[in-house]
C-alpha atoms as a PDB file:
ATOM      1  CA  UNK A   1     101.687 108.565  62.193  1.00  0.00           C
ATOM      2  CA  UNK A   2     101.576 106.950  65.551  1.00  0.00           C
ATOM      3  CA  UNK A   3     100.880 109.424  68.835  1.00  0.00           C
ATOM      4  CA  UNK A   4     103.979 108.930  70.306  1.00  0.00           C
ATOM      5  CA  UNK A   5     105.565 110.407  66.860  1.00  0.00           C
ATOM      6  CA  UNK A   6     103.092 113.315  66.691  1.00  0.00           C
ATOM      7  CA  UNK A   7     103.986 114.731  70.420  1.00  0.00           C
ATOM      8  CA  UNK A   8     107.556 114.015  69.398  1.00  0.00           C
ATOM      9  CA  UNK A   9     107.409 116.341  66.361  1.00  0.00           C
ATOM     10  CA  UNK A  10     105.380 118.949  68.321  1.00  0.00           C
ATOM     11  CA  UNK A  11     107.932 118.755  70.856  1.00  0.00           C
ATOM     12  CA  UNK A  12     110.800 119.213  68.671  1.00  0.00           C
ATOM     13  CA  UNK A  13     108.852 122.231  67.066  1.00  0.00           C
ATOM     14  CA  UNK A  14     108.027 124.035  70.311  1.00  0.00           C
ATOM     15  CA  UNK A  15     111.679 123.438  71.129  1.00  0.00           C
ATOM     16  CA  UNK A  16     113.138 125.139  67.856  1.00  0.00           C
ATOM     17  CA  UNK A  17     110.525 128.084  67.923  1.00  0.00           C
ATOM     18  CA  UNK A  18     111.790 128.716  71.506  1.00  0.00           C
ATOM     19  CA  UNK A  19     115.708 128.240  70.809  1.00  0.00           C
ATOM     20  CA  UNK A  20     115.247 130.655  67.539  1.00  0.00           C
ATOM     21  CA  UNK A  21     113.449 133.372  70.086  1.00  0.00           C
ATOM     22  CA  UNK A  22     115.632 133.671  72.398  1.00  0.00           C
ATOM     23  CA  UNK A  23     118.605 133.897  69.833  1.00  0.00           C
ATOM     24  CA  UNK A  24     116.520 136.693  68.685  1.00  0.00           C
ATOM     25  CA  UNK A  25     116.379 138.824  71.599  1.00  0.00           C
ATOM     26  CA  UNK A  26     120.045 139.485  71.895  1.00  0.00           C
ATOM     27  CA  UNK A  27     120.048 141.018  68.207  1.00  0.00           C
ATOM     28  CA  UNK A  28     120.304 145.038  70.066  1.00  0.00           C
ATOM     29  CA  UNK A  29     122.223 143.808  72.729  1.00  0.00           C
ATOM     30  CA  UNK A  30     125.207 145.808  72.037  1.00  0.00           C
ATOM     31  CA  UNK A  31     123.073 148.925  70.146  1.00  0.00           C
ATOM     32  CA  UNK A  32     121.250 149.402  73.018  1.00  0.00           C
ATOM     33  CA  UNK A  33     124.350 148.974  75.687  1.00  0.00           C
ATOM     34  CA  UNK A  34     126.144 151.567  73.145  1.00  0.00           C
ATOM     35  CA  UNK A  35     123.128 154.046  72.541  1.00  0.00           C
ATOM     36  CA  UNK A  36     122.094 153.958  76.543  1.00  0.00           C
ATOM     37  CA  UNK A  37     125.801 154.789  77.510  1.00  0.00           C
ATOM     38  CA  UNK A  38     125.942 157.770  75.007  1.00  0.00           C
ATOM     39  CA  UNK A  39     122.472 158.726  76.362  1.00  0.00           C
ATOM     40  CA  UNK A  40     123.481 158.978  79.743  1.00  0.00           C
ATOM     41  CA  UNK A  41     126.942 160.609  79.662  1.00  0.00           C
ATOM     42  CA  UNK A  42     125.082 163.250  77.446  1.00  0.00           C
ATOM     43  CA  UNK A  43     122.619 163.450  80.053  1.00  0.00           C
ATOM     44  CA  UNK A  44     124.875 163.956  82.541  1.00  0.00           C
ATOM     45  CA  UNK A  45     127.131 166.735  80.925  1.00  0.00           C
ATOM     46  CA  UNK A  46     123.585 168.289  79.308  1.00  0.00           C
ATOM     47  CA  UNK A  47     122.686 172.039  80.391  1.00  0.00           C
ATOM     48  CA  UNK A  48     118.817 172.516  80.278  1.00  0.00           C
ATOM     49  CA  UNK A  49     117.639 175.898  79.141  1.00  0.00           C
ATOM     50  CA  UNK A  50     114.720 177.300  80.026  1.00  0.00           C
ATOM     51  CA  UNK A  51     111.814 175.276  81.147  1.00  0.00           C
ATOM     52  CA  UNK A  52     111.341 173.550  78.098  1.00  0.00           C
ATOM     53  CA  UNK A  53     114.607 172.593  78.048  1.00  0.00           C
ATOM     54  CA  UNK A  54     113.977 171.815  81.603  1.00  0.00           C
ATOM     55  CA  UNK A  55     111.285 169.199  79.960  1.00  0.00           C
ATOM     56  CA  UNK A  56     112.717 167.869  78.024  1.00  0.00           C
ATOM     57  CA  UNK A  57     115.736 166.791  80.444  1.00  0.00           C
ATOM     58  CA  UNK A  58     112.833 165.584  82.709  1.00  0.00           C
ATOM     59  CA  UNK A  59     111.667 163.545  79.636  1.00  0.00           C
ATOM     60  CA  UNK A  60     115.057 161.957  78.638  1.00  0.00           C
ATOM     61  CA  UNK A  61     115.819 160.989  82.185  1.00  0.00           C
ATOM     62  CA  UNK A  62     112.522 159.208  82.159  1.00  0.00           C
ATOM     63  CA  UNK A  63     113.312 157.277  78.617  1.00  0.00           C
ATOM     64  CA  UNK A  64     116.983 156.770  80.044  1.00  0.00           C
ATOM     65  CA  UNK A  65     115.035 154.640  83.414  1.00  0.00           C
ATOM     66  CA  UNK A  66     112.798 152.654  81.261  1.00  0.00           C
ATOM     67  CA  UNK A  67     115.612 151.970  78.419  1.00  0.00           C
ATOM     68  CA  UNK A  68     117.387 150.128  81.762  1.00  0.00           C
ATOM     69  CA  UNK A  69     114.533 148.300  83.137  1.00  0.00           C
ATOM     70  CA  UNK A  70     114.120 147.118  79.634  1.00  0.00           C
ATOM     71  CA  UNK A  71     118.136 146.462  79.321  1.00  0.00           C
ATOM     72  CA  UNK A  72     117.529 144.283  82.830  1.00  0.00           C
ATOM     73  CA  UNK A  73     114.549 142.115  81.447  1.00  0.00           C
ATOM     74  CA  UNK A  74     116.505 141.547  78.194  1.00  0.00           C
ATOM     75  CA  UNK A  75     113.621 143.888  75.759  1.00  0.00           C
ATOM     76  CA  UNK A  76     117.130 145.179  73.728  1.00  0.00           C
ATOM     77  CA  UNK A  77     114.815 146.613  71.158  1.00  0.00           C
ATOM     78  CA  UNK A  78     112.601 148.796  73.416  1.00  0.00           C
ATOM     79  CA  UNK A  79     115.650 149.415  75.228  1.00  0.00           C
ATOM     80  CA  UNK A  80     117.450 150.731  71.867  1.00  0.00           C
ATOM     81  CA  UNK A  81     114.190 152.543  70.925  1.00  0.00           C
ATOM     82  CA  UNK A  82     114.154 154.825  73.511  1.00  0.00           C
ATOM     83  CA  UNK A  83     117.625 155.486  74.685  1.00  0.00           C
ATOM     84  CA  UNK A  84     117.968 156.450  71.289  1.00  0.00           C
ATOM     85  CA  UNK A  85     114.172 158.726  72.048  1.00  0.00           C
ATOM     86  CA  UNK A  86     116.156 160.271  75.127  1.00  0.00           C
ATOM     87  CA  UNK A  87     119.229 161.363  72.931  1.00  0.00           C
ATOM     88  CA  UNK A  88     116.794 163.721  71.022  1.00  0.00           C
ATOM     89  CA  UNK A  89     115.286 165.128  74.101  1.00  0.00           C
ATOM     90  CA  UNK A  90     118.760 165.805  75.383  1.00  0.00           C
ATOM     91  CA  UNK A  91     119.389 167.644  71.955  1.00  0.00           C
ATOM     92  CA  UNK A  92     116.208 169.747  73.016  1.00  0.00           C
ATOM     93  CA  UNK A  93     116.850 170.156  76.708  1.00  0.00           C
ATOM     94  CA  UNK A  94     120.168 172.136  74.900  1.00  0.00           C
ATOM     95  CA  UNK A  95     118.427 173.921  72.685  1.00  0.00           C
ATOM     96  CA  UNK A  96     115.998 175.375  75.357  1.00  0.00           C
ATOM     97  CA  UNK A  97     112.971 173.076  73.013  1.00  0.00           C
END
């Protein structure tokens, strides 16, 4: 196999491994749009009791800012991950836990 055929089959291989990761990173897209919506209205209607339920808030609000910044640089499975983490803490904040 002559050189030039060698760096074009590498080149084609690079190519598809990069094409078939990208396509891959938009698999949660709409899970983690859907799951960080329901997180935040939930947040936002969510009464804290007590100070562990105070934590707990403090803790989903945290999870809700990081599930964005991973939303903005396109991580839709961390994102997913832990808007779906910040749900449960909102379930505690209620329950005073």
């Amino acid at each position: 196999m002559s050189n030039t055929k060698r760096v074009l089959t590498g080149t084609l291989l690079i190519t598809s491994l990069l094409l078939s990761a990208c396509a891959a990173k938009t698999q949660y897209r709409s899970a983690c749009d859907k799951e960080l919506e329901a997180a935040w209205s939930e947040l936002s209607i969510a009464k804290a009791e007590g100070f562990s339920g105070t934590i707990s808030y403090t803790k989903a609000f945290g999870l809700i800012t990081s599930a964005r910044t991973m939303q903005t640089v396109e991580n839709f499975d961390n994102c997913y991950n832990q808007a779906k983490d910040a749900r449960f803490y909102i379930r505690e904040s209620r329950k005073g836990q």
